[in-house]
N, C-alpha and C. Protein backbone atom coordinates (compact mmCIF):
# COMPACT_ATOMS: atom_id res chain seq x y z
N UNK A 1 0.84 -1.18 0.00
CA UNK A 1 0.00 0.00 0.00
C UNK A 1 0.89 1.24 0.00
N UNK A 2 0.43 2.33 -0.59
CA UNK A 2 1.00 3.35 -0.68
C UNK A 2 0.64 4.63 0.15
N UNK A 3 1.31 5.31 0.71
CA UNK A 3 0.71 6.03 1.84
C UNK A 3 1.20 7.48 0.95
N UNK A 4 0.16 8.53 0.65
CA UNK A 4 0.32 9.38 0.25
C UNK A 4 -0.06 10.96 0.54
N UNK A 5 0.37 11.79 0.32
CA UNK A 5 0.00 13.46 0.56
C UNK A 5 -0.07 13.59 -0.01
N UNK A 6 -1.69 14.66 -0.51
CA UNK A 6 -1.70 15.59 -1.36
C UNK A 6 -1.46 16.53 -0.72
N UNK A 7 -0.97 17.53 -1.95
CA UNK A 7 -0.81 18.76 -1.79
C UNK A 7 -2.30 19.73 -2.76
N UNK A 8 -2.37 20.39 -2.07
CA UNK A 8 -3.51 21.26 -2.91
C UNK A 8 -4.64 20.44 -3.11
N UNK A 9 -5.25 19.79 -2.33
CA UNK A 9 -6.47 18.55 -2.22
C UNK A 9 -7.27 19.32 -2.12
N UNK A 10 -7.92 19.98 -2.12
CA UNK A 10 -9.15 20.84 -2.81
C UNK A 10 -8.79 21.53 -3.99
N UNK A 11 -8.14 21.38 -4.90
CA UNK A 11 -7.66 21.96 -6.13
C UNK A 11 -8.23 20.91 -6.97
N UNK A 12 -8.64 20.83 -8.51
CA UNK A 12 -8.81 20.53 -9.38
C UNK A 12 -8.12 18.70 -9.79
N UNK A 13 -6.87 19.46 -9.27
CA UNK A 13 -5.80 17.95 -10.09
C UNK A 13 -6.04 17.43 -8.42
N UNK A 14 -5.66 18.00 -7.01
CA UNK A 14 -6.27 17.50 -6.20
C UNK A 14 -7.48 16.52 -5.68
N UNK A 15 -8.45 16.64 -6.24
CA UNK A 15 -9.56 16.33 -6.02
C UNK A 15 -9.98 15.07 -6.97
N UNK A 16 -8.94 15.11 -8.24
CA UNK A 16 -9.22 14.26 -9.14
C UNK A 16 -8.48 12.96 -8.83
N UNK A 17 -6.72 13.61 -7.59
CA UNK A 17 -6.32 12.36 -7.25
C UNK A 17 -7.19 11.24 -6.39
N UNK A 18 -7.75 12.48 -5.40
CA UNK A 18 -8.26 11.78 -4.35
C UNK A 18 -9.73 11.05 -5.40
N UNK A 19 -10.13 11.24 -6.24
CA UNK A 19 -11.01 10.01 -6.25
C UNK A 19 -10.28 8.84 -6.71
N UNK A 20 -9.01 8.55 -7.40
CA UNK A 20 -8.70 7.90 -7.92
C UNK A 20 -8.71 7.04 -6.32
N UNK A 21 -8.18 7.61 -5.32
CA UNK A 21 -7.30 7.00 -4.27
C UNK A 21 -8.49 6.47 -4.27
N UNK A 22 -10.10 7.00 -3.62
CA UNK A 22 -11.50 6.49 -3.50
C UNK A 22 -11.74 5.32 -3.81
N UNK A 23 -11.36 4.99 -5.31
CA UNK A 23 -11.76 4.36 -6.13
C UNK A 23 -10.51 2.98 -5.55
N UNK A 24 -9.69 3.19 -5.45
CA UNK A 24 -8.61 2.12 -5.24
C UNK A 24 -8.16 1.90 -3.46
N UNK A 25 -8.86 1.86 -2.72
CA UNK A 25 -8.43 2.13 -1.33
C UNK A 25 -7.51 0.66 -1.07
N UNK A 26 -7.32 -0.24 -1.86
CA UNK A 26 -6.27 -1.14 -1.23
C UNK A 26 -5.47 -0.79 -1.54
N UNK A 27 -5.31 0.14 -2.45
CA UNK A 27 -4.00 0.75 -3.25
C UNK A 27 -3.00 1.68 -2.05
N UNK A 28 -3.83 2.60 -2.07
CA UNK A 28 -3.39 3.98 -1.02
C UNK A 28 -4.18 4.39 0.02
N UNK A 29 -3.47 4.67 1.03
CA UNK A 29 -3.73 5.63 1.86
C UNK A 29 -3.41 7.19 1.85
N UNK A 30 -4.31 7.73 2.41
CA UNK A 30 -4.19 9.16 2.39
C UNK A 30 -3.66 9.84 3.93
N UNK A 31 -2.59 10.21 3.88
CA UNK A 31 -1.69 10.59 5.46
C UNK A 31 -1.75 12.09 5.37
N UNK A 32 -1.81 12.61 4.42
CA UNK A 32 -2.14 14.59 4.31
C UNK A 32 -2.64 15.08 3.71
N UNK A 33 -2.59 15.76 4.00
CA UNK A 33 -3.71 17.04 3.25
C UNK A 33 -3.66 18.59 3.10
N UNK A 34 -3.23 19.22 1.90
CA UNK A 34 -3.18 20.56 2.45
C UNK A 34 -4.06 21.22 1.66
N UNK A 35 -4.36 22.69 2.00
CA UNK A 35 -5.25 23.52 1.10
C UNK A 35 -4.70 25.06 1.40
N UNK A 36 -4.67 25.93 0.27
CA UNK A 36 -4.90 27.25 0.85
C UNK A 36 -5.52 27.54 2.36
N UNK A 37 -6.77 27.42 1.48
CA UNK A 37 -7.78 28.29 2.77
C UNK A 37 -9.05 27.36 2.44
N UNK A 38 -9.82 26.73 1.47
CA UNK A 38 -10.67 26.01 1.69
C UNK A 38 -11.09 24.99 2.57
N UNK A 39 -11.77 25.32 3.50
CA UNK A 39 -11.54 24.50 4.71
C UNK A 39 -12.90 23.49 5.11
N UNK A 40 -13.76 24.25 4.16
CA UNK A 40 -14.70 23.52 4.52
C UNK A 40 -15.01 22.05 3.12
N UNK A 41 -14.12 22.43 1.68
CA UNK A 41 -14.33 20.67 1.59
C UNK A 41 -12.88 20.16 1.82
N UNK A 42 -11.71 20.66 2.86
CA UNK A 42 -11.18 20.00 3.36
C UNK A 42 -11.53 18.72 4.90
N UNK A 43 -12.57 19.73 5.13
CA UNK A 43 -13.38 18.98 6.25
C UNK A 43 -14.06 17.42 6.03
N UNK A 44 -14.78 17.62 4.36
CA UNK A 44 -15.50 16.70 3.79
C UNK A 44 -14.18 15.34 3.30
N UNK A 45 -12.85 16.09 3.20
CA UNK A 45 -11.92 15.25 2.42
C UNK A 45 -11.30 14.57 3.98
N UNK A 46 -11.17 15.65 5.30
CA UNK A 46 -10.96 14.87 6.22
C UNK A 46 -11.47 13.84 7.13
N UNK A 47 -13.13 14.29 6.87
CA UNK A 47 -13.98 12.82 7.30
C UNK A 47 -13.93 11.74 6.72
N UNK A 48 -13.83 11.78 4.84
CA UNK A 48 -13.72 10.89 4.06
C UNK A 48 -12.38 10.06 4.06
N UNK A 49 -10.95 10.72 4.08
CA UNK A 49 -9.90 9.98 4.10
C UNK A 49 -9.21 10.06 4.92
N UNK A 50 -9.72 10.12 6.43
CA UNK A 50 -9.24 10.25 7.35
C UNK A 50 -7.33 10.58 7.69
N UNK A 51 -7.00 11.19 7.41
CA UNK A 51 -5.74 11.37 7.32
C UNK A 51 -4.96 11.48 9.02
N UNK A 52 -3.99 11.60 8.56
CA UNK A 52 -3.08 11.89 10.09
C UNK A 52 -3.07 12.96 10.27
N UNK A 53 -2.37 14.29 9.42
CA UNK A 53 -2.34 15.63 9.89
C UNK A 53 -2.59 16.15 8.23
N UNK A 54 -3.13 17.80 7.92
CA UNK A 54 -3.32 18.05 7.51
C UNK A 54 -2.74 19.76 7.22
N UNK A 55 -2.64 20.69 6.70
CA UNK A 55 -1.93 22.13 6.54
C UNK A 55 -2.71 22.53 5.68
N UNK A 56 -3.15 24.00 6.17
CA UNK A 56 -3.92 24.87 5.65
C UNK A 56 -2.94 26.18 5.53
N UNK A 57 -2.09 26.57 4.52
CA UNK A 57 -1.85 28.10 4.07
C UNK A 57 -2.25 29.23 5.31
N UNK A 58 -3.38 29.46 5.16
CA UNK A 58 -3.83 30.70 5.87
C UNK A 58 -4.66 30.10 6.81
N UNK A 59 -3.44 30.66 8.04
CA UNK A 59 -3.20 30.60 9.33
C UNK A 59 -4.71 30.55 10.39
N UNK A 60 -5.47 31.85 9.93
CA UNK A 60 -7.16 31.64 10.61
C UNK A 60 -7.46 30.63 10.16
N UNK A 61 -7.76 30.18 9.05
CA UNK A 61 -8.63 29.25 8.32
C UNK A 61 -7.68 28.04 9.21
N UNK A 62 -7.10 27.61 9.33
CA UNK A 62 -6.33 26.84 9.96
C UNK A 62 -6.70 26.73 11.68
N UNK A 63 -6.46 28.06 11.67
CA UNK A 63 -7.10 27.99 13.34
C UNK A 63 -8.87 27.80 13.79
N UNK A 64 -9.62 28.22 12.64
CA UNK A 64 -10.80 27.81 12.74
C UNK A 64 -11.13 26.26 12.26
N UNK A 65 -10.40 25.31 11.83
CA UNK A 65 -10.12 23.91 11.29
C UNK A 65 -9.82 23.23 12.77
N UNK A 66 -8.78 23.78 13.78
CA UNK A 66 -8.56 23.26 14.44
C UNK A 66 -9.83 22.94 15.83
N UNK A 67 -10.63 24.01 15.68
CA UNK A 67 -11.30 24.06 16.17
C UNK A 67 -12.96 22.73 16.08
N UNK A 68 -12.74 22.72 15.12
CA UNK A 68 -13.64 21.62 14.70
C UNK A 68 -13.27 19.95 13.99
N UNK A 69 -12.00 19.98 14.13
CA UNK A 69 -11.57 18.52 13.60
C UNK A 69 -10.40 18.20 14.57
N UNK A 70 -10.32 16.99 14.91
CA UNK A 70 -9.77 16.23 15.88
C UNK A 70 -8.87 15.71 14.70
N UNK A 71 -8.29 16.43 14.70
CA UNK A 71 -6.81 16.10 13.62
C UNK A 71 -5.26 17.47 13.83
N UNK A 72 -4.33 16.69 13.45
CA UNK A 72 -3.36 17.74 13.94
C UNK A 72 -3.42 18.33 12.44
N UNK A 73 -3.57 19.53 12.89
CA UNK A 73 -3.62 20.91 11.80
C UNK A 73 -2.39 21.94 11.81
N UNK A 74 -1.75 21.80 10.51
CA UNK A 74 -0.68 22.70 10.35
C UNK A 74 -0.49 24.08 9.68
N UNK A 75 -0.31 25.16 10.51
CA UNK A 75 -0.51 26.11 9.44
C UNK A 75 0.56 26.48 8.84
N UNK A 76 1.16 27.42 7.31
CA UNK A 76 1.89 27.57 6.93
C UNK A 76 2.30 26.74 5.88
N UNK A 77 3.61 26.72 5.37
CA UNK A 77 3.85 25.57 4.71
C UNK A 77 5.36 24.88 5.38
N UNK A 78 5.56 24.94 6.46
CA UNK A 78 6.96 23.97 6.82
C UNK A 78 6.25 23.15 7.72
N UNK A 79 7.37 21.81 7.84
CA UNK A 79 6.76 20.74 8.18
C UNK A 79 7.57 20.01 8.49
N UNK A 80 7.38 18.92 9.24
CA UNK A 80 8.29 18.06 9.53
C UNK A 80 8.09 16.22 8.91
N UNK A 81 8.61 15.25 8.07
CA UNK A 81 8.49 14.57 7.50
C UNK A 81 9.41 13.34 8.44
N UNK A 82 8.67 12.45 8.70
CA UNK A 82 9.14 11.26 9.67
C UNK A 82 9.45 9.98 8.30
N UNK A 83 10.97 9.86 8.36
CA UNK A 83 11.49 8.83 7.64
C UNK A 83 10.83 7.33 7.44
N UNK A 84 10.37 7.40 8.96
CA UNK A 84 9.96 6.22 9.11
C UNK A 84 8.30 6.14 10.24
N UNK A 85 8.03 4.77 10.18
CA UNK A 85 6.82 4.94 10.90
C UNK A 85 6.97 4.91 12.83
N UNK A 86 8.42 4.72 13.25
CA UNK A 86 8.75 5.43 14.31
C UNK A 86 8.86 6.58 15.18
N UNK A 87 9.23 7.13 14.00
CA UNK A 87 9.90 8.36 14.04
C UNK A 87 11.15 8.48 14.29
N UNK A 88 12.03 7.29 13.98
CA UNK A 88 13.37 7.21 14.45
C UNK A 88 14.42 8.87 13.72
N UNK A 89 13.96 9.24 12.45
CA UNK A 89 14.63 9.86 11.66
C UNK A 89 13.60 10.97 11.42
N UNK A 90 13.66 12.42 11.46
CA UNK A 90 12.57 13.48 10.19
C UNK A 90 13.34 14.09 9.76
N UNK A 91 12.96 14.56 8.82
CA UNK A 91 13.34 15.94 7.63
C UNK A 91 12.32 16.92 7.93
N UNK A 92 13.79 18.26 8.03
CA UNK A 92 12.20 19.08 8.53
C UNK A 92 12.65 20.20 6.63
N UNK A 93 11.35 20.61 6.85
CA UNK A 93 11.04 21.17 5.30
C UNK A 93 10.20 22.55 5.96
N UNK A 94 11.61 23.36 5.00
CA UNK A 94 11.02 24.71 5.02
C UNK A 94 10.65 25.34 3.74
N UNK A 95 9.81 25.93 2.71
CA UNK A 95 9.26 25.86 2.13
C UNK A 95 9.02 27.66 1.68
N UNK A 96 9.58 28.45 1.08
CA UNK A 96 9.59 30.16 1.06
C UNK A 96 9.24 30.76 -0.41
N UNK A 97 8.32 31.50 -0.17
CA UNK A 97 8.27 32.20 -1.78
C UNK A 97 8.90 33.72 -1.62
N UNK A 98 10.20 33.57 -2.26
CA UNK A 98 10.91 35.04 -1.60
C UNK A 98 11.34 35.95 -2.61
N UNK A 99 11.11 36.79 -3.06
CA UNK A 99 11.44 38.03 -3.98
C UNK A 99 13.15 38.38 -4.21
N UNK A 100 13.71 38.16 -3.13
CA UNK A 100 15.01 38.66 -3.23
C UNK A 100 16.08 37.38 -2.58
N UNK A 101 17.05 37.27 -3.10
CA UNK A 101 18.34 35.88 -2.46
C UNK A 101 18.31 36.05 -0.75
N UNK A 102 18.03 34.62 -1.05
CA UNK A 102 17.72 34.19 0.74
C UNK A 102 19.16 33.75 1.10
N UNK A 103 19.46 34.59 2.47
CA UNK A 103 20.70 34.84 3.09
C UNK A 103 21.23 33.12 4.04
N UNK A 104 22.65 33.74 4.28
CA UNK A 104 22.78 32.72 5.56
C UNK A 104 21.90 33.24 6.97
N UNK A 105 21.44 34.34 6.89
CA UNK A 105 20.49 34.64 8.43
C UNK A 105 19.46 32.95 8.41
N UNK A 106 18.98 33.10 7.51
CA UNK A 106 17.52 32.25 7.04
C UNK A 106 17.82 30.90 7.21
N UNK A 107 18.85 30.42 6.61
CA UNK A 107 19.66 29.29 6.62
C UNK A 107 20.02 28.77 8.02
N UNK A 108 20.83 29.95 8.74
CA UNK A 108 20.83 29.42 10.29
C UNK A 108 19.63 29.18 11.19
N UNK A 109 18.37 29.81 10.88
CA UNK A 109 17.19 29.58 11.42
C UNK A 109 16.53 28.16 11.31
N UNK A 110 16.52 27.49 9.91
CA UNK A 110 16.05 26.52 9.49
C UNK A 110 17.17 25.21 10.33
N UNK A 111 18.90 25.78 10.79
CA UNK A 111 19.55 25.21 11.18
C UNK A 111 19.31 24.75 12.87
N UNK A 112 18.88 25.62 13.52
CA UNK A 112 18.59 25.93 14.61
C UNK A 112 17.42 25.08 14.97
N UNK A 113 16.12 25.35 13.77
CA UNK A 113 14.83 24.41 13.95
C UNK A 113 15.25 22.99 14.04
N UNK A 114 16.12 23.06 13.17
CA UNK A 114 16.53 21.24 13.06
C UNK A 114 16.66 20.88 14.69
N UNK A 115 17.68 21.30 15.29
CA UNK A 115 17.94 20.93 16.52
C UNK A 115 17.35 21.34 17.62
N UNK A 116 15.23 22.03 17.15
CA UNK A 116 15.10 22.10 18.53
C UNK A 116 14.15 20.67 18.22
N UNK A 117 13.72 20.23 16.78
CA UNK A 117 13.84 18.84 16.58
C UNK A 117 14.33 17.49 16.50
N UNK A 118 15.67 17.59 16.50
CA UNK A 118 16.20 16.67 16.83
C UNK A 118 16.33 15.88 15.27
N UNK A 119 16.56 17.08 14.65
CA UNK A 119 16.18 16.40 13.06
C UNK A 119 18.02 16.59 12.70
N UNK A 120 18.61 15.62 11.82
CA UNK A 120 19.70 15.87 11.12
C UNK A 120 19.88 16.49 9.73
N UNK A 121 18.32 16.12 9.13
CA UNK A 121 18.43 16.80 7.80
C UNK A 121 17.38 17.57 7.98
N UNK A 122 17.84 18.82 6.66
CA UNK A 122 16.31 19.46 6.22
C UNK A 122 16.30 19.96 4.65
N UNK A 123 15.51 19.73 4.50
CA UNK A 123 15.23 20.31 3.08
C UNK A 123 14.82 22.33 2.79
N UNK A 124 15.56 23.20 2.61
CA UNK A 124 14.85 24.92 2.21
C UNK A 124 14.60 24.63 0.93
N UNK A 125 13.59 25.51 0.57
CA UNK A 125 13.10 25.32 -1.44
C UNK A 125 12.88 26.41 -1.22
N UNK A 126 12.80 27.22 -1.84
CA UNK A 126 13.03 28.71 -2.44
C UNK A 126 12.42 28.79 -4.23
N UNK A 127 11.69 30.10 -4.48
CA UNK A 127 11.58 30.82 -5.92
C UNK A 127 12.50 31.16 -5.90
N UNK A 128 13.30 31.76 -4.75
CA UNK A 128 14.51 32.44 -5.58
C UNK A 128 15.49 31.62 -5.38
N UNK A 129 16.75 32.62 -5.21
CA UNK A 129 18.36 32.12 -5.22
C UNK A 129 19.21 32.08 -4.15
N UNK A 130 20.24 31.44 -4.08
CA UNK A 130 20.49 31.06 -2.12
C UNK A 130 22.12 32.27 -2.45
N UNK A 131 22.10 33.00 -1.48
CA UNK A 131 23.66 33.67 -1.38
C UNK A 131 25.05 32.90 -1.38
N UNK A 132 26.02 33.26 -1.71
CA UNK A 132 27.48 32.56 -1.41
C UNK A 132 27.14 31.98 -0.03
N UNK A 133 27.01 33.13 0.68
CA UNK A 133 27.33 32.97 2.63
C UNK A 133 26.67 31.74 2.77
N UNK A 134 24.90 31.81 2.35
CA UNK A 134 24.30 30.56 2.66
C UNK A 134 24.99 29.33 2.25
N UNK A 135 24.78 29.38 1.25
CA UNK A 135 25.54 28.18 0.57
C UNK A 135 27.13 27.57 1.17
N UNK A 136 28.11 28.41 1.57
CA UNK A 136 29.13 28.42 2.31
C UNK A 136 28.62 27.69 3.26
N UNK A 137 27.65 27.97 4.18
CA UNK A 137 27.34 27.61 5.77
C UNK A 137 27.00 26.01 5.66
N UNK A 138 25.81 26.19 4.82
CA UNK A 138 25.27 24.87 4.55
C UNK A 138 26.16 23.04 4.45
N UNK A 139 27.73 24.19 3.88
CA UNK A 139 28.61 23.34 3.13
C UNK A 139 29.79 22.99 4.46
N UNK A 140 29.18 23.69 5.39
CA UNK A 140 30.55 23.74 6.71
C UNK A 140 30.05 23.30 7.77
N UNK A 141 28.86 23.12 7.96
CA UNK A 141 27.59 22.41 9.20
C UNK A 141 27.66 21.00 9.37
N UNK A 142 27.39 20.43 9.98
CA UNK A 142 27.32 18.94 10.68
C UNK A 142 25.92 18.37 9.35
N UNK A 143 24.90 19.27 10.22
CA UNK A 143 23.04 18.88 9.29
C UNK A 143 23.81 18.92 8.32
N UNK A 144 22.46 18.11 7.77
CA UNK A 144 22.40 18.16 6.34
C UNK A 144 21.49 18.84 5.83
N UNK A 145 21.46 20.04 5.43
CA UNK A 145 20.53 21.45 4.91
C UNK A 145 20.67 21.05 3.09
N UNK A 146 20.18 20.40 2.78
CA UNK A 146 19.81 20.33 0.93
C UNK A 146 18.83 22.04 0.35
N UNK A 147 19.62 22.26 -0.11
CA UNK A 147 18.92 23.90 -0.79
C UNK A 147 18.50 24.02 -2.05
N UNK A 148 17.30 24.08 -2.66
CA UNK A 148 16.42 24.16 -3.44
C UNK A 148 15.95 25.59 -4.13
N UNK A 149 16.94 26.02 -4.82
CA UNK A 149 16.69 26.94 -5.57
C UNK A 149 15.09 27.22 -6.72
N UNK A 150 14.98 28.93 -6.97
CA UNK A 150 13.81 28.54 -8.13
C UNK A 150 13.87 27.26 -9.34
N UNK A 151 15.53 27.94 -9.73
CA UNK A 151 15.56 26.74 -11.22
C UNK A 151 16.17 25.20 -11.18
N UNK A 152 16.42 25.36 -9.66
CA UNK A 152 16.15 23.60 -9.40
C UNK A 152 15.24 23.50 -9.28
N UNK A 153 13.98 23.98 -8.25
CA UNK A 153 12.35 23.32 -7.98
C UNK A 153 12.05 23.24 -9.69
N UNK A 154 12.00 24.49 -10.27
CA UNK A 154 11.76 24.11 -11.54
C UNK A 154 11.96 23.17 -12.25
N UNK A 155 13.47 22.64 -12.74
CA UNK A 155 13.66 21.69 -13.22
C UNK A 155 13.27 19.93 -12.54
N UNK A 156 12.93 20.04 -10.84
CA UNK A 156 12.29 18.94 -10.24
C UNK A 156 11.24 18.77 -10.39
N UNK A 157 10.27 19.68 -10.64
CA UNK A 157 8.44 19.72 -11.42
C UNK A 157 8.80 19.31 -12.56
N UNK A 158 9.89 19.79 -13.59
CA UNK A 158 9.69 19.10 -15.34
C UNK A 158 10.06 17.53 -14.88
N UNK A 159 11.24 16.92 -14.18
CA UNK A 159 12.03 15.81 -14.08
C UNK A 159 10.40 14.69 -13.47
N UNK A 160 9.34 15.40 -12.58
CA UNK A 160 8.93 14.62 -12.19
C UNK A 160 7.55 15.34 -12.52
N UNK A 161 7.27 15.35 -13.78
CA UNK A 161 5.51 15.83 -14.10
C UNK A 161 5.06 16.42 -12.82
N UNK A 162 5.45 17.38 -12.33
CA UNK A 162 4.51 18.13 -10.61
C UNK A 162 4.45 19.62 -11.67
N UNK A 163 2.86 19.55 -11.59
CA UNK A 163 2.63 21.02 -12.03
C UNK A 163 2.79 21.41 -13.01
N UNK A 164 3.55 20.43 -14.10
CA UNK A 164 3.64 20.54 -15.72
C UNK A 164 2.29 19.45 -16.40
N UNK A 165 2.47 19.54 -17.47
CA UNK A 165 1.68 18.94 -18.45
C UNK A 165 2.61 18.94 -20.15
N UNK A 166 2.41 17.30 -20.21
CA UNK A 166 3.18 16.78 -21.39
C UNK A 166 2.45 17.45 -22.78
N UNK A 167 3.19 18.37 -23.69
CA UNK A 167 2.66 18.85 -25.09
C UNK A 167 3.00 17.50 -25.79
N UNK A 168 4.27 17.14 -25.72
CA UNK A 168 4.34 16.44 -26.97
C UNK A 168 5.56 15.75 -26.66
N UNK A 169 6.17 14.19 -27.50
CA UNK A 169 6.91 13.69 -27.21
C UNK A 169 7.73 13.10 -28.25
N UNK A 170 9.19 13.16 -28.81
CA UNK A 170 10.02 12.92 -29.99
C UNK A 170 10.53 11.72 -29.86
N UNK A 171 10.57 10.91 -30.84
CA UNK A 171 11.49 9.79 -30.41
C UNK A 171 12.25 9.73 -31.13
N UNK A 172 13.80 9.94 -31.10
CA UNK A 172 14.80 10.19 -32.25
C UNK A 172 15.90 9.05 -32.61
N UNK A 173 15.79 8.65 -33.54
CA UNK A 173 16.75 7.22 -33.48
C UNK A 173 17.77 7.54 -34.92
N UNK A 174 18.68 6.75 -34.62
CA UNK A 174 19.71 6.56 -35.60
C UNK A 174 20.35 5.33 -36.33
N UNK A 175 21.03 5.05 -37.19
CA UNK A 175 21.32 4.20 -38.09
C UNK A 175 22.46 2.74 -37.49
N UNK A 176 22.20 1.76 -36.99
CA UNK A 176 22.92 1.10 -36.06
C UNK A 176 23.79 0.44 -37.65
N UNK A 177 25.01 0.82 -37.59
CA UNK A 177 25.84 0.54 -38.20
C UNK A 177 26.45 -0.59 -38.26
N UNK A 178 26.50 -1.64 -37.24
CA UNK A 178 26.58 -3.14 -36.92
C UNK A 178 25.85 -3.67 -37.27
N UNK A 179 24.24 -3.14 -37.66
CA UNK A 179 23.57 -4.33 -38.11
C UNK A 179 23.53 -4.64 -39.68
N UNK A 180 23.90 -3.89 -40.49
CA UNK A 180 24.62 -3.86 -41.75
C UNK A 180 26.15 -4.41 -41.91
N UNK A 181 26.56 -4.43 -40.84
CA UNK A 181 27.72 -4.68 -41.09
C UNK A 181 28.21 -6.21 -41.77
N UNK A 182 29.05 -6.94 -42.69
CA UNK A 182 29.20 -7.80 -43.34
C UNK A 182 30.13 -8.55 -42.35
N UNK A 183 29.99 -10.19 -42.04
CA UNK A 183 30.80 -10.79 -41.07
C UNK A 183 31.56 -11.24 -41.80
């Protein structure tokens, strides 16, 4: 069985996974859930696929969620990701849409979270671009801080269909010269 998160589960491509999951429940389980702010057919998606914890974007809408569902509710978008079903190991994931190159200040913060978790790795993803300094720090630390630039996330949505859609596909071949060849 496959234990899965959506992201954006009241969204369109959201909503279309979760029936698939509906439709196949020996297949998958559903462990998250996030939404902007739609909270009320997140409610309908949390009675239905009962999940473990769930994240709502905007923070009220989140705090009014908590209020009515007996589920751990996350607001924002960072998070913490358990390796295993112990919890022997997490990755904590910080997650920023930032206008201008995110410093080593930012970097040591996400460094700091790690260890009031007890986490060794973490994942930052960024729109934008990480500074020398950051990048320096990252590279001189014990953790393991993996940094996720805009045109890496980018190129990790094309590498793994997230948020793209296939136009078209080439298949280009060439002349195998051995198989002509005279023995």
């Amino acid at each position: 069985m496959k234990h899965l998160s959506i992201l954006g589960s009241t969204g369109s491509i959201g909503t279309q996974t979760l029936d698939i999951v509906k439709h196949n429940p020996s297949e998958f389980k559903i462990i998250g859930l996030t939404t902007n702010k739609n909270i009320e057919l997140l409610k309908k998606q949390i009675r239905e696929f009962k999940p473990e914890a769930v994240a709502v974007m905007d923070s009220e809408k989140a705090d009014l969620l908590k209020e009515d569902a007996d589920i751990n509710v996350y607001s924002g978008i960072d998070g913490i990701i358990k390796e295993d079903k112990l919890g022997l190991d997490a990755i904590y994931l910080q997650a920023k849409r930032w206008d201008s190159t995110v410093g080593r200040p930012e970097i040591q913060k996400i460094a700091g979270a790690l260890q009031g978790v007890r986490a060794k790795k973490g994942i930052f993803i960024t729109t934008a671009d990480f500074s020398k300094e950051a990048l320096d720090y990252t590279a001189r630390i014990d953790t393991k801080i993996v940094l996720i630039d805009g045109e890496t996330l980018a190129q990790h949505m094309i590498d793994y269909d997230v948020g793209v859609s296939r136009i078209a596909s080439y298949e280009v071949k060439k002349i195998d010269s051995d198989y002509f060849a005279e023995e």
